[in-house]
PDB file of N, CA and C in Angstrom:
ATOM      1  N   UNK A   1     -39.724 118.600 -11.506  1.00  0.00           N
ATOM      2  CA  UNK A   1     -40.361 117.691 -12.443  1.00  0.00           C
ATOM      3  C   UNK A   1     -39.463 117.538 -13.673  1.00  0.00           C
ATOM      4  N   UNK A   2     -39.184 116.071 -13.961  1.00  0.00           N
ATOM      5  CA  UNK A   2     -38.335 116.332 -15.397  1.00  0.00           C
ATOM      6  C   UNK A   2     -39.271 116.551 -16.498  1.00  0.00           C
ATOM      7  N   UNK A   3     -38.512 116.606 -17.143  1.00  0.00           N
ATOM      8  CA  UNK A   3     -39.368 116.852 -19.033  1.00  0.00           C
ATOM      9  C   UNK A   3     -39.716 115.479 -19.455  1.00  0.00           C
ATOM     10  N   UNK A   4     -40.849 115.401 -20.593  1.00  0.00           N
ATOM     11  CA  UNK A   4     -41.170 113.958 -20.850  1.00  0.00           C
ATOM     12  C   UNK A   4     -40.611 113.768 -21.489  1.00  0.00           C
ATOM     13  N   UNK A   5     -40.452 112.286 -21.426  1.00  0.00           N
ATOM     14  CA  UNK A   5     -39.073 111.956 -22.609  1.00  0.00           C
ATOM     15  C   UNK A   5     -39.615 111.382 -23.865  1.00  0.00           C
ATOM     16  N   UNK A   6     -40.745 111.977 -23.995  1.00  0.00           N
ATOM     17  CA  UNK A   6     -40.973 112.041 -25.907  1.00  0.00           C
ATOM     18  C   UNK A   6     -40.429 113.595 -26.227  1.00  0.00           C
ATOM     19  N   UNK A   7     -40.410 114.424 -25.559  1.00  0.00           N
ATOM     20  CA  UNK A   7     -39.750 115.721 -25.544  1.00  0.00           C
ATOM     21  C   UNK A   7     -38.070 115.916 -25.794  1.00  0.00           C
ATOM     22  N   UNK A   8     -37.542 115.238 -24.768  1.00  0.00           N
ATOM     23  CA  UNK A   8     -36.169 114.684 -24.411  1.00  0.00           C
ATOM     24  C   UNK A   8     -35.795 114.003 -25.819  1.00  0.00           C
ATOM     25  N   UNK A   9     -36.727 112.835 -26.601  1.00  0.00           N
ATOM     26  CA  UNK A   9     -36.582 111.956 -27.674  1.00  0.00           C
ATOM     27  C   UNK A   9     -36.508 113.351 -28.837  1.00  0.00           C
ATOM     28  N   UNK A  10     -37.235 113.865 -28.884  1.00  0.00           N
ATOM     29  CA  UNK A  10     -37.742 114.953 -29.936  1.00  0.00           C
ATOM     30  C   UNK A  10     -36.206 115.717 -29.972  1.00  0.00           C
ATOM     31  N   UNK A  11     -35.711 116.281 -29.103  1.00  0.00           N
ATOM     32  CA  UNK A  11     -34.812 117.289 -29.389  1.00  0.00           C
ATOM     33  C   UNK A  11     -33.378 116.454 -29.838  1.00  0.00           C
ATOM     34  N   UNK A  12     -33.253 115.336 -29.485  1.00  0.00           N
ATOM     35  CA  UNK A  12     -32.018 114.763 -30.153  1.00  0.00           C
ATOM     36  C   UNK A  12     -32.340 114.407 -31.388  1.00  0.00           C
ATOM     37  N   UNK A  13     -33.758 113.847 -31.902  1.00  0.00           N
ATOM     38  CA  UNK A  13     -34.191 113.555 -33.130  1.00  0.00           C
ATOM     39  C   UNK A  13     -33.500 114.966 -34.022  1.00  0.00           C
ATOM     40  N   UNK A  14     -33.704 116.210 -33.403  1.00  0.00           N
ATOM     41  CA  UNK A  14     -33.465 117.755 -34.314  1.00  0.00           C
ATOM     42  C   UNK A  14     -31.958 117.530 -34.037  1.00  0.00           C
ATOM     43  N   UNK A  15     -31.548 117.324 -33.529  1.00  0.00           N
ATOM     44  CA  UNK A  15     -30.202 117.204 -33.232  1.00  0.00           C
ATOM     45  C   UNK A  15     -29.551 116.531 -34.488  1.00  0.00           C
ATOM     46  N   UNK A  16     -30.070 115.412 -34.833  1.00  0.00           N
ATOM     47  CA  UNK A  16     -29.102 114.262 -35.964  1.00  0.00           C
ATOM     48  C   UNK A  16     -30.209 115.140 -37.102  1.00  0.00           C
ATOM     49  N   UNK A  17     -31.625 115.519 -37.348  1.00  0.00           N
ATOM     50  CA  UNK A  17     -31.819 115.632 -38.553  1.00  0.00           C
ATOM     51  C   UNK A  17     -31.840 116.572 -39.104  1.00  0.00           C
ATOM     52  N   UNK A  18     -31.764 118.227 -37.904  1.00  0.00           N
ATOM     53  CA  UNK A  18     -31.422 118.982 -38.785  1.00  0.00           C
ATOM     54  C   UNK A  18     -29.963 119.805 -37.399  1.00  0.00           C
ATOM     55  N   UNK A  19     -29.061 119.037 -38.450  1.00  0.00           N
ATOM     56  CA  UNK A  19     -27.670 119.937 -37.474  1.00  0.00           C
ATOM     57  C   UNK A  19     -27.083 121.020 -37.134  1.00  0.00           C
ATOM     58  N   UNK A  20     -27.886 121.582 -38.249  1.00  0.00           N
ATOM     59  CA  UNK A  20     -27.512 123.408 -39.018  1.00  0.00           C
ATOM     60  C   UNK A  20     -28.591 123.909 -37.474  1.00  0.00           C
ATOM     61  N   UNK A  21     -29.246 123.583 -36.832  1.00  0.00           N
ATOM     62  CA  UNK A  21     -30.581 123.710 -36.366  1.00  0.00           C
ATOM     63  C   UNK A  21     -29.810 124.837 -34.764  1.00  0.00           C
ATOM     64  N   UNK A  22     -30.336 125.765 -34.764  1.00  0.00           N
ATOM     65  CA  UNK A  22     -29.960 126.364 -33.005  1.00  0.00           C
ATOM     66  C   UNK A  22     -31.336 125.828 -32.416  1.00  0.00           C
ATOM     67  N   UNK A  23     -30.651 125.319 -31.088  1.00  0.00           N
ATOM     68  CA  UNK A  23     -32.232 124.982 -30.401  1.00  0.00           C
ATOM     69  C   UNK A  23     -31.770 125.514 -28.910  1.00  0.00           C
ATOM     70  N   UNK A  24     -32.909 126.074 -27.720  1.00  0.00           N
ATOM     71  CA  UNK A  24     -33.028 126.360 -27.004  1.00  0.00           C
ATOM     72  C   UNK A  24     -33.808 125.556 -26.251  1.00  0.00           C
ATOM     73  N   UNK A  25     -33.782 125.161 -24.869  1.00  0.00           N
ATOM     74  CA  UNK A  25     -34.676 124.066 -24.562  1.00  0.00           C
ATOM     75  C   UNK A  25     -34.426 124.547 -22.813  1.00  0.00           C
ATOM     76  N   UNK A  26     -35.663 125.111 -22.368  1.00  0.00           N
ATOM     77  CA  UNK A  26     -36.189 125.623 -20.962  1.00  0.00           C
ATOM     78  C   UNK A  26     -36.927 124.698 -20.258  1.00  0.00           C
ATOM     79  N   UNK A  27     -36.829 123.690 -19.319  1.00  0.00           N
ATOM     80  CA  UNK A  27     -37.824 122.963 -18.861  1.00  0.00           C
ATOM     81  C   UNK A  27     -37.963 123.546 -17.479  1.00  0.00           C
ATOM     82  N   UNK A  28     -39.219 123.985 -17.119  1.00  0.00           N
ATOM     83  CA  UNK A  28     -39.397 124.761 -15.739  1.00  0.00           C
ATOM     84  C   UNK A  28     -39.888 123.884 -14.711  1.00  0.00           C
ATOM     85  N   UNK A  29     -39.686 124.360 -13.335  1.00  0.00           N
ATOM     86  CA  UNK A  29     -40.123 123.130 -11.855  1.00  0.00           C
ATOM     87  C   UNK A  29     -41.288 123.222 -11.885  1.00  0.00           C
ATOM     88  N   UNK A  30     -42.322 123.507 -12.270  1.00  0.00           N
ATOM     89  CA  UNK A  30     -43.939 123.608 -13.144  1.00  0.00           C
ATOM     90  C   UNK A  30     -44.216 122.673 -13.903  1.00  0.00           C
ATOM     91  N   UNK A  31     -43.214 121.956 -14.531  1.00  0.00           N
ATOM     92  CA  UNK A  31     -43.410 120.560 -15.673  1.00  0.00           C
ATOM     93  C   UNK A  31     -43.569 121.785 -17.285  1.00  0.00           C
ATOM     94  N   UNK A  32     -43.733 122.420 -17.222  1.00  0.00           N
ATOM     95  CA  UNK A  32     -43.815 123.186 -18.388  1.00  0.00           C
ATOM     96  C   UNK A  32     -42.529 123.611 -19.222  1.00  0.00           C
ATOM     97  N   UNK A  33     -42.521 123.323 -20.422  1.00  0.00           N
ATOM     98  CA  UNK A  33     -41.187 123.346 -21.411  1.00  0.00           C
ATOM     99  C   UNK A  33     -41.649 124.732 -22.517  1.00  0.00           C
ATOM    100  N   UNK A  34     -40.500 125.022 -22.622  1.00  0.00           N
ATOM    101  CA  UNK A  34     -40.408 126.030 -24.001  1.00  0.00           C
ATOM    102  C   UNK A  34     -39.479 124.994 -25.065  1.00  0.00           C
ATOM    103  N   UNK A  35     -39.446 125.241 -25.934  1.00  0.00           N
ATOM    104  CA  UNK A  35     -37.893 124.849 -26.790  1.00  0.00           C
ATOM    105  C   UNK A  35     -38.453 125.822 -28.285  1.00  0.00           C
ATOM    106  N   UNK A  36     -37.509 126.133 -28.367  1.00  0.00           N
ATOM    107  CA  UNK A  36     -37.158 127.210 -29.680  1.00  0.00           C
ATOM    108  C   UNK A  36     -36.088 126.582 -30.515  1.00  0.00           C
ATOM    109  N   UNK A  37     -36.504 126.624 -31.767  1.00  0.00           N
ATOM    110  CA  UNK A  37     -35.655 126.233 -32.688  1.00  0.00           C
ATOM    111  C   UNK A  37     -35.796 126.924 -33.731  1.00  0.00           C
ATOM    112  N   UNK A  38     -34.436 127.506 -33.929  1.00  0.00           N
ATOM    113  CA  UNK A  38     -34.313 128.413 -35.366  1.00  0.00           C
ATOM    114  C   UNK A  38     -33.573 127.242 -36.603  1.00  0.00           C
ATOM    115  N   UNK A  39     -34.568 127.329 -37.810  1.00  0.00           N
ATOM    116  CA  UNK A  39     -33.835 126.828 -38.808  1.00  0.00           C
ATOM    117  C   UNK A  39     -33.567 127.165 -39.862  1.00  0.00           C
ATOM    118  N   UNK A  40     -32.902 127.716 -40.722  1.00  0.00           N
ATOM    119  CA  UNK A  40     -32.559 129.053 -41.845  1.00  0.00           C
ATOM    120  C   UNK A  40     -33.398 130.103 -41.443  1.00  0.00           C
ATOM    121  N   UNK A  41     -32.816 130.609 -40.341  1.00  0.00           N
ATOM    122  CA  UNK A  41     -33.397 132.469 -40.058  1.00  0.00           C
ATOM    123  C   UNK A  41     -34.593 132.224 -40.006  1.00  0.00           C
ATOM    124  N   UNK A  42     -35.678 130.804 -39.602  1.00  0.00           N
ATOM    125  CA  UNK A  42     -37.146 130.853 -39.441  1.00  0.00           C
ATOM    126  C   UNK A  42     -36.805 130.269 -37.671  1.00  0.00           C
ATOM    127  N   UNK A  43     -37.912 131.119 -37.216  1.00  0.00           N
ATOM    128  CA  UNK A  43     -38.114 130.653 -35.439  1.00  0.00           C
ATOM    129  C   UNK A  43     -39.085 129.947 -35.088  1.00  0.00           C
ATOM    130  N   UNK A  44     -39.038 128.969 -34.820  1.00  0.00           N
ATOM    131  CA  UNK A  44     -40.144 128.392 -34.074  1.00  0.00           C
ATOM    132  C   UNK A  44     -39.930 127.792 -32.657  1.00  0.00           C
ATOM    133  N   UNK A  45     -41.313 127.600 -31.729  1.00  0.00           N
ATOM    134  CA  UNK A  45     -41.524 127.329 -30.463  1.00  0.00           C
ATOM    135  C   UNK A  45     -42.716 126.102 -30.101  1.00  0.00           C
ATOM    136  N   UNK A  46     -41.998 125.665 -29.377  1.00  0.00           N
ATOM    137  CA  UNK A  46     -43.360 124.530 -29.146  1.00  0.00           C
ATOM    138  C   UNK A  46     -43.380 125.104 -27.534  1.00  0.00           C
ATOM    139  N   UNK A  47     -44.039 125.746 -26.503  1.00  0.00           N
ATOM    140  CA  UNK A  47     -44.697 124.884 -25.083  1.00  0.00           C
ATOM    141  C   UNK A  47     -45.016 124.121 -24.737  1.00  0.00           C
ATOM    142  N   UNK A  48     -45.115 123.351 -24.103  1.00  0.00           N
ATOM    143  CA  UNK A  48     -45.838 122.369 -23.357  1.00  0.00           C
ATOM    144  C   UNK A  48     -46.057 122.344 -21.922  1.00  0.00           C
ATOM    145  N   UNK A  49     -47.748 122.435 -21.642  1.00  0.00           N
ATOM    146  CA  UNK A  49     -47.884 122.678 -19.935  1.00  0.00           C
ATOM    147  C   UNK A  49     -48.756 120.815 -20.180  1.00  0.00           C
ATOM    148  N   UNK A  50     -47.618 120.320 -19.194  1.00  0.00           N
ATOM    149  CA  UNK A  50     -48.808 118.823 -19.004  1.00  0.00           C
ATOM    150  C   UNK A  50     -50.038 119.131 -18.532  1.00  0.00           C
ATOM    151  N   UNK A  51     -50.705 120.033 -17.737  1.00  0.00           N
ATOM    152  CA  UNK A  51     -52.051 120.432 -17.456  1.00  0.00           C
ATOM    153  C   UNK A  51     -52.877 120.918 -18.645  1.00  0.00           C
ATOM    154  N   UNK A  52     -51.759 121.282 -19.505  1.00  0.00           N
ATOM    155  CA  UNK A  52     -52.832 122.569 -21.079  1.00  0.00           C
ATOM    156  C   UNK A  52     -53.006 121.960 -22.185  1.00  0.00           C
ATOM    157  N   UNK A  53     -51.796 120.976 -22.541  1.00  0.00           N
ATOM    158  CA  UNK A  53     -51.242 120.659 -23.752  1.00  0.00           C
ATOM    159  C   UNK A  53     -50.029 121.546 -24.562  1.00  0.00           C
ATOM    160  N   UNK A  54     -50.268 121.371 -25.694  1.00  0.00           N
ATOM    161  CA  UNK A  54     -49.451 121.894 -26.117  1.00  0.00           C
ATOM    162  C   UNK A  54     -49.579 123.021 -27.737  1.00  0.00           C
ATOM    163  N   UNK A  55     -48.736 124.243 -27.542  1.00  0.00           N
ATOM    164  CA  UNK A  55     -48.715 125.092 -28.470  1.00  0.00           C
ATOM    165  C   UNK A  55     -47.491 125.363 -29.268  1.00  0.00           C
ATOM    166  N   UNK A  56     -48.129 125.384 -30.426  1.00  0.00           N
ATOM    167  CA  UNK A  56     -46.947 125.578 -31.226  1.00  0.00           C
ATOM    168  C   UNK A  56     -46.947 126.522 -32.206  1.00  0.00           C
ATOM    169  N   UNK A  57     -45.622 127.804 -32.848  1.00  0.00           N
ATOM    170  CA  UNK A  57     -45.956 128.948 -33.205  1.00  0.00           C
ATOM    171  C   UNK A  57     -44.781 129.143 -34.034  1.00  0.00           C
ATOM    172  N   UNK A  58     -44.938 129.784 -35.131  1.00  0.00           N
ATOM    173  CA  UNK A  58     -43.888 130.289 -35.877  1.00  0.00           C
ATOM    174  C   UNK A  58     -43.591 131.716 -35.454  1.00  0.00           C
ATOM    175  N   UNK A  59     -42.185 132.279 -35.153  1.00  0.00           N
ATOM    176  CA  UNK A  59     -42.101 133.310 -34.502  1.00  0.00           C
ATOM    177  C   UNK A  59     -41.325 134.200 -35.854  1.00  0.00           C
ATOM    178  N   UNK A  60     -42.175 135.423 -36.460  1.00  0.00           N
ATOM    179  CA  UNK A  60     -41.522 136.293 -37.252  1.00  0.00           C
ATOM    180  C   UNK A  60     -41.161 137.675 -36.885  1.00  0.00           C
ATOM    181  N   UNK A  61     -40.723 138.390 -37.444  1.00  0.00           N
ATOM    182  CA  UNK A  61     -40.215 139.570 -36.909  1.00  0.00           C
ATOM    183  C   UNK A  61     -41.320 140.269 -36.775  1.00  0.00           C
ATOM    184  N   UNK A  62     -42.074 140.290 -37.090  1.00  0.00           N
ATOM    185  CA  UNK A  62     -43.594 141.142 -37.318  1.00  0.00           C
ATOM    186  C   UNK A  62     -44.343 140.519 -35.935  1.00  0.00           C
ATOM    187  N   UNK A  63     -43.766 139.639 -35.625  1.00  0.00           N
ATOM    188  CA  UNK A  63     -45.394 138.989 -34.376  1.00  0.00           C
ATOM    189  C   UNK A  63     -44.730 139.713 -33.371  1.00  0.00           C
ATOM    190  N   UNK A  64     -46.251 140.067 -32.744  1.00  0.00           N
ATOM    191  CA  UNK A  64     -46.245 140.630 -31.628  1.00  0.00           C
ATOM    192  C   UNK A  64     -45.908 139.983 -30.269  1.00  0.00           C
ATOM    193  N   UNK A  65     -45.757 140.336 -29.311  1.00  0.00           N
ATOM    194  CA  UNK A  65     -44.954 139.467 -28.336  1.00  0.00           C
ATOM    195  C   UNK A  65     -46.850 139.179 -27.279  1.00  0.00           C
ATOM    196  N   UNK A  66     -46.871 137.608 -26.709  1.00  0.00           N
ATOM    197  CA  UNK A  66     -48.071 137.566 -26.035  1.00  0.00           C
ATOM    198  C   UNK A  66     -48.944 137.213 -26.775  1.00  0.00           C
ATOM    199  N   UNK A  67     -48.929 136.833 -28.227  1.00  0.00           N
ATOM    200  CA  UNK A  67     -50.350 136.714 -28.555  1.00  0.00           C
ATOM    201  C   UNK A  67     -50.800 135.662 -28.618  1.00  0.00           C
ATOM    202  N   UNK A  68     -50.220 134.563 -28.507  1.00  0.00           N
ATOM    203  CA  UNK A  68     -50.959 132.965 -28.203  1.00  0.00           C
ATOM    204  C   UNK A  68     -49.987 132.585 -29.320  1.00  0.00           C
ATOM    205  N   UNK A  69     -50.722 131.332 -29.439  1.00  0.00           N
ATOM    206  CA  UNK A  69     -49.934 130.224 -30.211  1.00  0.00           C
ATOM    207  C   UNK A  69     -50.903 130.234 -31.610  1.00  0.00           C
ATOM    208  N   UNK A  70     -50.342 130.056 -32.721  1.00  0.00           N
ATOM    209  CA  UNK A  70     -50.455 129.864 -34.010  1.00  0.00           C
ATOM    210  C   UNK A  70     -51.715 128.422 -34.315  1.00  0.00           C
ATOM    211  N   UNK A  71     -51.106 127.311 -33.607  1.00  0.00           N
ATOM    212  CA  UNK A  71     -51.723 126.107 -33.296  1.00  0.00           C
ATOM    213  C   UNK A  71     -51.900 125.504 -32.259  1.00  0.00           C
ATOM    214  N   UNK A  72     -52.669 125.355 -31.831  1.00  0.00           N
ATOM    215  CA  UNK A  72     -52.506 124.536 -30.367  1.00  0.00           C
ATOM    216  C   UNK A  72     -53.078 123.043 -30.235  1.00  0.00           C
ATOM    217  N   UNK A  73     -52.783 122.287 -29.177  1.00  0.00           N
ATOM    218  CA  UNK A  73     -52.882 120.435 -29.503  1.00  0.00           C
ATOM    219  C   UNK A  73     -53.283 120.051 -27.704  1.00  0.00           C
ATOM    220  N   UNK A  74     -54.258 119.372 -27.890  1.00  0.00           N
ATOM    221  CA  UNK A  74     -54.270 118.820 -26.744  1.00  0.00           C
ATOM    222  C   UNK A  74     -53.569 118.133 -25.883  1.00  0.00           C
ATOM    223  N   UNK A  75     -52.226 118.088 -26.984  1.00  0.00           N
ATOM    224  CA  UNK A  75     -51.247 116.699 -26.031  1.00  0.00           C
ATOM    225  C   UNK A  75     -49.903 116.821 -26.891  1.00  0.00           C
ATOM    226  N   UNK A  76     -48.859 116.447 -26.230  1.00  0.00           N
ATOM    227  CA  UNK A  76     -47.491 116.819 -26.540  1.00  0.00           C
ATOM    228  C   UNK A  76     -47.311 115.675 -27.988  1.00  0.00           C
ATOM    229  N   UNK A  77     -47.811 114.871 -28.214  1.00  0.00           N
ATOM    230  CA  UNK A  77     -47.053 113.983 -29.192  1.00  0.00           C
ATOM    231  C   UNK A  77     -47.954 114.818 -30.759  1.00  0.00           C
ATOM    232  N   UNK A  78     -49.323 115.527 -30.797  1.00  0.00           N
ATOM    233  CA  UNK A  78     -49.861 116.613 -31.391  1.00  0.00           C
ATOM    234  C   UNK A  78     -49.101 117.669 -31.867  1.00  0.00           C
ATOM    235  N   UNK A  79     -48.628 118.131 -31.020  1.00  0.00           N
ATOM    236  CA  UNK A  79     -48.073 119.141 -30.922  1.00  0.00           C
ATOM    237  C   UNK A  79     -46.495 118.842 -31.845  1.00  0.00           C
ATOM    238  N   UNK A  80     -45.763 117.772 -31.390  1.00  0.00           N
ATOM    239  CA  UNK A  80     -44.588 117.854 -31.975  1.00  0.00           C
ATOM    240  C   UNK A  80     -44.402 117.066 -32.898  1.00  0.00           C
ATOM    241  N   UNK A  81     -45.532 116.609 -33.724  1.00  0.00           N
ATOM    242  CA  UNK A  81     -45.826 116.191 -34.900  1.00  0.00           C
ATOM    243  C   UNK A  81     -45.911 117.606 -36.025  1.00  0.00           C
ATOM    244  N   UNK A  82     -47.293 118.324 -36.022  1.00  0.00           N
ATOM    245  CA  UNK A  82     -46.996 120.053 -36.440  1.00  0.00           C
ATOM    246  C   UNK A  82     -45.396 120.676 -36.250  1.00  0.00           C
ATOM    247  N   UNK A  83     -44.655 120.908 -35.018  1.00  0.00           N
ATOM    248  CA  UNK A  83     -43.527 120.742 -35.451  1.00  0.00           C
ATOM    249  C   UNK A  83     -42.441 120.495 -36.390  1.00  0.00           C
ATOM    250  N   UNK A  84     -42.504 119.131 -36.155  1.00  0.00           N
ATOM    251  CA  UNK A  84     -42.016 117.828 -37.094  1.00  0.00           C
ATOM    252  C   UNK A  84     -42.022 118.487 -38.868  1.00  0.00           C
ATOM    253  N   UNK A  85     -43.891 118.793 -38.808  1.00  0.00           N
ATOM    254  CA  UNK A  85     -43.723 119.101 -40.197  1.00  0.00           C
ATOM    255  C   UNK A  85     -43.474 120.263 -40.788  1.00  0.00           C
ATOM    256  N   UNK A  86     -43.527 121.356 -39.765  1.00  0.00           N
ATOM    257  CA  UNK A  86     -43.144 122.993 -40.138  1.00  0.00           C
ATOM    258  C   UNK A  86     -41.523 122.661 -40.221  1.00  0.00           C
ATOM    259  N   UNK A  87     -40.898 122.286 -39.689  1.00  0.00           N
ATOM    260  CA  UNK A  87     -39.574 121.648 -40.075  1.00  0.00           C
ATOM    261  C   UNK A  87     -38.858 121.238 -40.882  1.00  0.00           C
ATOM    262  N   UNK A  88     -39.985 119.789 -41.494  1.00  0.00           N
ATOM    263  CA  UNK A  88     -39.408 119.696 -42.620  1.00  0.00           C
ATOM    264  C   UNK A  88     -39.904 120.524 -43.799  1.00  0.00           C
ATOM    265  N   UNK A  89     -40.941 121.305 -43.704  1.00  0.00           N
ATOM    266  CA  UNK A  89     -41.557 122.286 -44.700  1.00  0.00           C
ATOM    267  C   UNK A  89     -39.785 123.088 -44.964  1.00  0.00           C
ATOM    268  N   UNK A  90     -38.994 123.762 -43.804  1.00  0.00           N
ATOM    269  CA  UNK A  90     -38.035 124.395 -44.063  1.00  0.00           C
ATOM    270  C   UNK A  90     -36.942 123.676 -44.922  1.00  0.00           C
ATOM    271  N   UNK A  91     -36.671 122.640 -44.689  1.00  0.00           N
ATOM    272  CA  UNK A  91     -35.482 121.613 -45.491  1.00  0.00           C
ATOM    273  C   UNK A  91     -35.642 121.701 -46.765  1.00  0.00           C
ATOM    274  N   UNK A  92     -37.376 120.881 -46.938  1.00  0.00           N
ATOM    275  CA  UNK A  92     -37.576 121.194 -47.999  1.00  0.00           C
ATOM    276  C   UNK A  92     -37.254 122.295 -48.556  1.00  0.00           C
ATOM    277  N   UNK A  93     -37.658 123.246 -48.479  1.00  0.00           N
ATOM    278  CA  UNK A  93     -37.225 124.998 -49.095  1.00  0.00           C
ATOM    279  C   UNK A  93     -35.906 124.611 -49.417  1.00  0.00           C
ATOM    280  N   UNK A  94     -34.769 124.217 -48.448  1.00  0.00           N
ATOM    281  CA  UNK A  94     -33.271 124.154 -48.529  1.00  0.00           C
ATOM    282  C   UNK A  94     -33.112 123.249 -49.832  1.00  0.00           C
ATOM    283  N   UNK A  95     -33.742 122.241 -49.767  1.00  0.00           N
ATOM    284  CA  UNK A  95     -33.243 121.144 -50.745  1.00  0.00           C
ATOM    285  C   UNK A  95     -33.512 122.072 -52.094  1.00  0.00           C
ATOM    286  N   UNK A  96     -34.972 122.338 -52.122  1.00  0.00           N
ATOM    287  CA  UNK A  96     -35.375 123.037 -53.513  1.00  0.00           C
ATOM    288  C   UNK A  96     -34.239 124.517 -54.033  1.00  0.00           C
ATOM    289  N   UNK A  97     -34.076 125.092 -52.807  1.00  0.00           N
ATOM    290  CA  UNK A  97     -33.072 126.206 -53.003  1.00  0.00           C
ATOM    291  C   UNK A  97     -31.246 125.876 -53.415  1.00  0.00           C
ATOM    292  N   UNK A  98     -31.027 124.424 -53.011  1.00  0.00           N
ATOM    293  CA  UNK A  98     -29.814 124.291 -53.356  1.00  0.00           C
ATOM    294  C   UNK A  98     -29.686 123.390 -54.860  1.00  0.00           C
ATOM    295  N   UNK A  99     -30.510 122.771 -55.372  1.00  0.00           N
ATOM    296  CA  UNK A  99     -30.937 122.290 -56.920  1.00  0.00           C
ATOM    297  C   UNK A  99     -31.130 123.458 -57.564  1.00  0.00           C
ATOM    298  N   UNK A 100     -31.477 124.437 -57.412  1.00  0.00           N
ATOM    299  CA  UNK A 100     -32.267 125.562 -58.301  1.00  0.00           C
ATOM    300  C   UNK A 100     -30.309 125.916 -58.634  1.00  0.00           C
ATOM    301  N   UNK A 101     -29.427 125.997 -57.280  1.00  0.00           N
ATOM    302  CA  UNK A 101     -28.470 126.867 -57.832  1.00  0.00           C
ATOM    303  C   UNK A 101     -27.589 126.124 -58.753  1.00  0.00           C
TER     304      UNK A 101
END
């Protein structure tokens, strides 16, 4: 099964807007995706099972491994909207942190 290509759209979008960005991107023969993206030393994960929807989680050194998702969305374009904005929540930080110096 390929990945949906609002998924496919999504990861080149991180690609041009945040470049600094490591991303990991697992699409399994299940239709189910991981993608991990670290952006200044913060981790985050979206899943997506087309049968479940979709979850999305900030991963810190403190979380325990297994415990569900932070937020969860009935549907992938949900889901990578929350994303979208835990994302730019980080830039922001960057922008504010590089004016301050």
């Amino acid at each position: 099964m390929n990945p949906p290509v609002m998924l496919q759209d999504f990861i080149g979008e991180l690609v041009h807007s945040h470049p600094g960005a490591q991303i990991e991107f697992r699409p399994l023969p299940s239709g189910v995706c991981f993608l991990w993206v670290t952006l200044r030393e913060r981790n985050f994960v979206i899943e997506y099972d087309p049968k479940e929807g979709a979850g999305v989680s900030e991963n810190l050194a403190s979380t325990p491994p297994f415990v569900g998702h932070d937020h969860f969305f009935p549907n992938l374009e949900d889901g990578l909207k929350k994303l979208r904005s835990l994302l730019r929540e980080v830039a922001a930080t960057e922008s504010s942190d590089v004016q301050a110096a």
